[in-house]
Protein backbone atom coordinates (compact mmCIF):
# COMPACT_ATOMS: atom_id res chain seq x y z
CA UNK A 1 80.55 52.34 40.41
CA UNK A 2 80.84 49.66 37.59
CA UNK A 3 80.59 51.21 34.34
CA UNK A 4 83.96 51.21 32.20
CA UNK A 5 85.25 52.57 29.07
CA UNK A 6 84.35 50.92 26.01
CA UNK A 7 86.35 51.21 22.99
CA UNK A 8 87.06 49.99 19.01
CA UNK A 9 90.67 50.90 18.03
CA UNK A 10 91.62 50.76 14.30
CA UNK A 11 94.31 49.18 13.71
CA UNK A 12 95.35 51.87 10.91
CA UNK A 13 95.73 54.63 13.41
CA UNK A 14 98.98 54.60 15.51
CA UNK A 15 97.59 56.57 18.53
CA UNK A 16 97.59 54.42 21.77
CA UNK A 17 94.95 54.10 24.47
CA UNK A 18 96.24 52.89 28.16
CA UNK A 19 93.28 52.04 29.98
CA UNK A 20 93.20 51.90 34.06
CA UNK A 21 90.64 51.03 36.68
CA UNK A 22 91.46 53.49 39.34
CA UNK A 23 93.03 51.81 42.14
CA UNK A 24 91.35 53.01 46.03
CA UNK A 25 95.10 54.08 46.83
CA UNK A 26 96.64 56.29 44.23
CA UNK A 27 100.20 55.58 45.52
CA UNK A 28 99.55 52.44 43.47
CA UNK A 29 100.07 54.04 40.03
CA UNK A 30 102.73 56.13 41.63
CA UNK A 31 105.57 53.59 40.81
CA UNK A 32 108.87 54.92 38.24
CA UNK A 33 108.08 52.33 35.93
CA UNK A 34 104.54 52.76 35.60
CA UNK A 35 104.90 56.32 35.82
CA UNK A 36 107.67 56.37 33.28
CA UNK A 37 105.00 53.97 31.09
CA UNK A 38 102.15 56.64 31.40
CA UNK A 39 104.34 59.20 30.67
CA UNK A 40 105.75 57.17 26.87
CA UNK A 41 102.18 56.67 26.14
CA UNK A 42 100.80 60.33 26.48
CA UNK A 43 104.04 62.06 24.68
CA UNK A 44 103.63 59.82 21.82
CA UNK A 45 101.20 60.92 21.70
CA UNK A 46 98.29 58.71 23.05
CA UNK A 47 95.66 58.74 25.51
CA UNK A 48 95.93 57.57 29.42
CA UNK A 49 91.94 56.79 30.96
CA UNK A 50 91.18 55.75 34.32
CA UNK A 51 87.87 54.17 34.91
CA UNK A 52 85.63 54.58 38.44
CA UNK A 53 88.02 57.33 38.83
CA UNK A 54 85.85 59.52 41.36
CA UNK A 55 82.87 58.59 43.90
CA UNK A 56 79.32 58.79 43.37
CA UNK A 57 78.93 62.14 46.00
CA UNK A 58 81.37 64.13 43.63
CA UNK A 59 79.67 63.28 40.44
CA UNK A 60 76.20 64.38 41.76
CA UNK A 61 77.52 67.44 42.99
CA UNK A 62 79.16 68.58 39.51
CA UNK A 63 75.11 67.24 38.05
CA UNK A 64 73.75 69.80 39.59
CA UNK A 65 74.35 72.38 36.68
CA UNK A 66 73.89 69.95 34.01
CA UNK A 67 71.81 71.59 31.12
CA UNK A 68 70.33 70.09 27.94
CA UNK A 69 71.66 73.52 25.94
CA UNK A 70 73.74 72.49 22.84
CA UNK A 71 77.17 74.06 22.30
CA UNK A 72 78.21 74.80 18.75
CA UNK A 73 81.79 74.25 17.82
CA UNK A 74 84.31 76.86 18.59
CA UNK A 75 81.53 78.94 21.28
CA UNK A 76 82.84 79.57 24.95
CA UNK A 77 81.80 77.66 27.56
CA UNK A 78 80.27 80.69 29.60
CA UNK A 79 77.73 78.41 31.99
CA UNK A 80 75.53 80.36 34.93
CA UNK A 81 77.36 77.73 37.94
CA UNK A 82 74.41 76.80 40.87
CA UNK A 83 75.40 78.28 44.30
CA UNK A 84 74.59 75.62 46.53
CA UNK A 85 77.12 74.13 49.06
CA UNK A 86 77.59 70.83 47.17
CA UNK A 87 78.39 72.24 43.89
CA UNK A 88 80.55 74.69 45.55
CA UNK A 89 82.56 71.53 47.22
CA UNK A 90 82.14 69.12 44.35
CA UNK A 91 84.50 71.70 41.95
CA UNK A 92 86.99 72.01 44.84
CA UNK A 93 86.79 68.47 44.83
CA UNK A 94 87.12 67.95 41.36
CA UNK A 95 90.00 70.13 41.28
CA UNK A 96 92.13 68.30 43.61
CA UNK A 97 90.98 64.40 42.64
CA UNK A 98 92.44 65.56 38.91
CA UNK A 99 95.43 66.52 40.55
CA UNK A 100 95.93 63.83 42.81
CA UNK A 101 95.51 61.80 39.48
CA UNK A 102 97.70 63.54 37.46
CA UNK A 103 100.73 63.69 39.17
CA UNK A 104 100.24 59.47 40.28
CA UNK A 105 99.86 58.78 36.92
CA UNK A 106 102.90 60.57 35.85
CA UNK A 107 105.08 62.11 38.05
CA UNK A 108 105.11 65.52 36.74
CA UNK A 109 105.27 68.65 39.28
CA UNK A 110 101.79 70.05 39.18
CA UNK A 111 100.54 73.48 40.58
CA UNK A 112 97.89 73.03 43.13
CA UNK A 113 94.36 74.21 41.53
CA UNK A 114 91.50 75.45 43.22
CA UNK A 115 87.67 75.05 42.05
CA UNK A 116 88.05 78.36 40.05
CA UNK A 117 90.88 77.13 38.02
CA UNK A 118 88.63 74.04 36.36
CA UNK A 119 86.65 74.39 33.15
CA UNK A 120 83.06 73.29 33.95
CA UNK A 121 81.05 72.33 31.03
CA UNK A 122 77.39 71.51 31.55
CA UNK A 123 76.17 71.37 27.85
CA UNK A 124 75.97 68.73 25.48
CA UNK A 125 78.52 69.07 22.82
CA UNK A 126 77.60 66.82 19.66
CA UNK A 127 79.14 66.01 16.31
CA UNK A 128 82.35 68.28 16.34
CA UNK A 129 84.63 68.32 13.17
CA UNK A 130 87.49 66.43 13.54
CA UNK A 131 90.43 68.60 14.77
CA UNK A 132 93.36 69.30 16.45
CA UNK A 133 93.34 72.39 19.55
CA UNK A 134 94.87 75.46 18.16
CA UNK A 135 95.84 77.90 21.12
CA UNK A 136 99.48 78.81 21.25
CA UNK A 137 101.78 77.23 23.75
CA UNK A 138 105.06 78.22 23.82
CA UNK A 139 108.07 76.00 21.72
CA UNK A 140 109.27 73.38 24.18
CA UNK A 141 105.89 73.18 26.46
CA UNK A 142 102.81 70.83 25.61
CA UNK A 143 99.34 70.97 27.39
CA UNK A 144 98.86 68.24 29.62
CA UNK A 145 94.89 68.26 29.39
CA UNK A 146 92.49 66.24 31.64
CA UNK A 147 88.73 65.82 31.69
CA UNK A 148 86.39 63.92 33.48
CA UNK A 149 83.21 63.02 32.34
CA UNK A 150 80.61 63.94 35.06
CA UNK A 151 77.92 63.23 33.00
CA UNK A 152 75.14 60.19 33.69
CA UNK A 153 75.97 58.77 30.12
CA UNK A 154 79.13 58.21 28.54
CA UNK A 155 81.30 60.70 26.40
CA UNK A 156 82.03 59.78 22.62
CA UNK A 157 85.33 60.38 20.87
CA UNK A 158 86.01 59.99 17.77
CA UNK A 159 89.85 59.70 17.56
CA UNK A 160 91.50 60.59 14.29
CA UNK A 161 95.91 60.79 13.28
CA UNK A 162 98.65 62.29 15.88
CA UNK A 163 99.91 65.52 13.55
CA UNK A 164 102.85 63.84 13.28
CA UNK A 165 101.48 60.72 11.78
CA UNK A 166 100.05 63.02 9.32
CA UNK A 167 103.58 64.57 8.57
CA UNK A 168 104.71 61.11 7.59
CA UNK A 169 101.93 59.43 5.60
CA UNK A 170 100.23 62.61 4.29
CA UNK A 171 103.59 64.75 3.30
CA UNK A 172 102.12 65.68 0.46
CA UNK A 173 99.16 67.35 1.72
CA UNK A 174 100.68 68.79 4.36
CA UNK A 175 103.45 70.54 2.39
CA UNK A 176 100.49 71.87 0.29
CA UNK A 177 99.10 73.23 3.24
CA UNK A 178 101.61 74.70 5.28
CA UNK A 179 102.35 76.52 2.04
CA UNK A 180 98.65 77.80 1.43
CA UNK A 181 98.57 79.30 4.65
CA UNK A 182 102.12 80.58 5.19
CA UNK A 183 102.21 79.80 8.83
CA UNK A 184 103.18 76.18 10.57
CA UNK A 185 100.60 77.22 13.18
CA UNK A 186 97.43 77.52 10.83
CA UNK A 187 98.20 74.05 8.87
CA UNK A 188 95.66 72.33 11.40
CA UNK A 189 92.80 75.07 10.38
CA UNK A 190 93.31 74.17 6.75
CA UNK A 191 93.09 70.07 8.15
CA UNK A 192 89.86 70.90 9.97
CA UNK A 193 88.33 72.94 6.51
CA UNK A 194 89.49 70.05 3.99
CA UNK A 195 87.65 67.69 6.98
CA UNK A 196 84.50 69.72 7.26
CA UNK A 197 83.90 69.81 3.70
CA UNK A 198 84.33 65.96 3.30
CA UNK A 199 87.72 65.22 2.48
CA UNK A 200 91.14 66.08 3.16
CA UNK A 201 92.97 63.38 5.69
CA UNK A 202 90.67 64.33 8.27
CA UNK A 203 87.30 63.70 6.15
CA UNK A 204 85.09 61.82 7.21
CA UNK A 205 85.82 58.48 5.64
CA UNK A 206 89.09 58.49 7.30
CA UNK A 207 89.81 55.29 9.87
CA UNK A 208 89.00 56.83 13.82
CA UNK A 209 89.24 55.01 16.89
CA UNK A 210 85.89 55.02 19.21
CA UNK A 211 86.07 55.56 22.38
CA UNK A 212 83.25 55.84 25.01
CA UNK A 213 84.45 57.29 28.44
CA UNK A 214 82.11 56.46 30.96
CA UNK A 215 80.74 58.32 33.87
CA UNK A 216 83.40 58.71 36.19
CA UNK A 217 86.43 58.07 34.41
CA UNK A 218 89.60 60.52 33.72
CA UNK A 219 91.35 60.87 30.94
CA UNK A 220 94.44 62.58 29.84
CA UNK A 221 95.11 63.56 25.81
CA UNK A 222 96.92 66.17 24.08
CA UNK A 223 94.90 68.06 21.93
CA UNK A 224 97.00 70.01 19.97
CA UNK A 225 98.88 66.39 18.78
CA UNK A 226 96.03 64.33 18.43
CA UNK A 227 93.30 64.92 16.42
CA UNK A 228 89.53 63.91 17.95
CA UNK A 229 86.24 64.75 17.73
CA UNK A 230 83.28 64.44 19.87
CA UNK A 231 80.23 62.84 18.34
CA UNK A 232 78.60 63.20 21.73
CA UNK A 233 78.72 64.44 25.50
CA UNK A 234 77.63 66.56 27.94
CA UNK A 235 78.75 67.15 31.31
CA UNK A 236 82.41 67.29 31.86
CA UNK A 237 85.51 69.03 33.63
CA UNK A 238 88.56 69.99 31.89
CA UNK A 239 91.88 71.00 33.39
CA UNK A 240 95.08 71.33 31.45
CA UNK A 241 98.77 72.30 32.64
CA UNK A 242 101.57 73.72 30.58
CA UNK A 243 104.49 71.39 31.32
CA UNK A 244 108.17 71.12 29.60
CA UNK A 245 108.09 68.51 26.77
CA UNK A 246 111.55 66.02 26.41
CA UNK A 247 111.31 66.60 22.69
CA UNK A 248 108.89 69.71 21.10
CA UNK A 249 105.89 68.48 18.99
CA UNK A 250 104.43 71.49 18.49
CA UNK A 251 103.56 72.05 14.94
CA UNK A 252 106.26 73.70 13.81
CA UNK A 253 108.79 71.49 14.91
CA UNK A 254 106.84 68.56 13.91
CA UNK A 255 106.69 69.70 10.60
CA UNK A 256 110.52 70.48 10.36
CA UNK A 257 111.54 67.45 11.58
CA UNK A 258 109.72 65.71 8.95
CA UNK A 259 111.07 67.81 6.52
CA UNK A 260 108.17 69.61 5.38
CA UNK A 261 109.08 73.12 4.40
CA UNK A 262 107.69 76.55 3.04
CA UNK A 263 108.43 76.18 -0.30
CA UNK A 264 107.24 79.37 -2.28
CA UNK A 265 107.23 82.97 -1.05
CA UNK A 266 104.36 84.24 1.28
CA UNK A 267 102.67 87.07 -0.09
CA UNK A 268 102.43 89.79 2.11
């Protein structure tokens, strides 16, 4: 495997992209300074990719369920899985390359995962609205989320502000909306509304980085802190741990520490 991650980073966005070719021993990455180095990069938050990261057996194995049926935004990923042997093994496989990955890359304590515990997703996803993930995770704990793309071409992000970029240069807007919706954990469905309608500091004019993750490569990216959108992909794996974060970013604390505050009553 030769193909590698292109990219275009704007220099107006702050979020960071380390990007690896994956060595054929993983102890290599397994070092305290550059695990300490992955570990700055993805809690600022930014992304961590590592190109050629799996073999060419693995990635036809996971092709096997590959479907041209388009996802909308927002719909669960609910795919009918083939049942031969090599699909069966590729997933297991999957499963413990990301982990092997994962916890070389940064040292973290991961629970082992079996094929079951991946998120296959065989359809092509296309021109998302910019946005940042909105499932709960408890004060203090951050998703660390991984995909692979398994597909034959590559997977286009779109790769807008970290949250708390957008507490400092957008105060004013977010003030505005944490106090139309009451709640510090809806503020990124009122970002993703303003975005979808044109404007708003996710809209569409708004500076993005573009990355294309090629066939084969791993990548690791909060998606509750960093807002992204994919503009096109279709095969890939996800799995995402809950780990303990050295400082919380989670909305609401991301907001408070920027000082951004309810500032009228919430009608109830």
């Amino acid at each position: 495997m030769t193909e590698v991650t292109r990219y275009k980073l704007d220099p107006r966005r702050d979020t960071p992209l380390m990007l690896l070719d994956c060595p054929a021993d993983l102890s290599e990455l397994a070092t305290p300074e550059k695990q300490a180095k992955a570990r700055e990069i993805y809690e600022f938050p930014g992304i961590v990719a590592v190109d050629n990261a799996v073999g060419e057996d693995l990635l036809a194995g996971l092709r096997e369920g590959l479907t041209f049926e388009r996802r909308k935004f927002k719909d669960k990923f609910t795919p009918e899985l083939p049942k031969s042997p090599t699909f069966s093994a590729a997933r297991k496989a999957a499963a413990k390359r990301l982990t092997e990955l994962a916890r070389a890359l940064f040292g973290y304590e991961l629970a082992e995962l079996t094929g079951a515990a991946i998120s296959y997703r065989p359809m092509v996803t296309q021109n998302e609205p910019m946005h940042f993930d909105g499932y709960m995770v408890e004060c203090g704990k951050t998703p660390l989320m991984s995909i692979l793309n398994f597909d034959v071409l590559s997977r286009f992000w779109q790769v807008g502000p970290s949250f708390n970029e957008l507490c400092v240069k957008e105060k004013k807007f977010m003030t505005k909306a944490l106090n139309k919706r009451g709640d510090p954990y809806e503020v990124h469905q009122e970002l993703r509304q303003f975005g979808m309608k044109g404007g708003g500091p996710l809209g569409p004019e708004e500076p993005v980085h573009r990355i294309e993750f090629a066939p084969g490569t791993i990548w690791f990216a909060n998606p509750k802190t960093i807002a992204h959108q994919i503009t096109y992909g279709n095969g890939a794996v996800f799995v995402t741990w809950i780990i303990d974060e050295p400082v919380c970013k989670c909305q609401k604390c991301t907001l408070e520490a920027n000082g951004i505050k309810l500032t009228q009553p919430v009608a109830v």
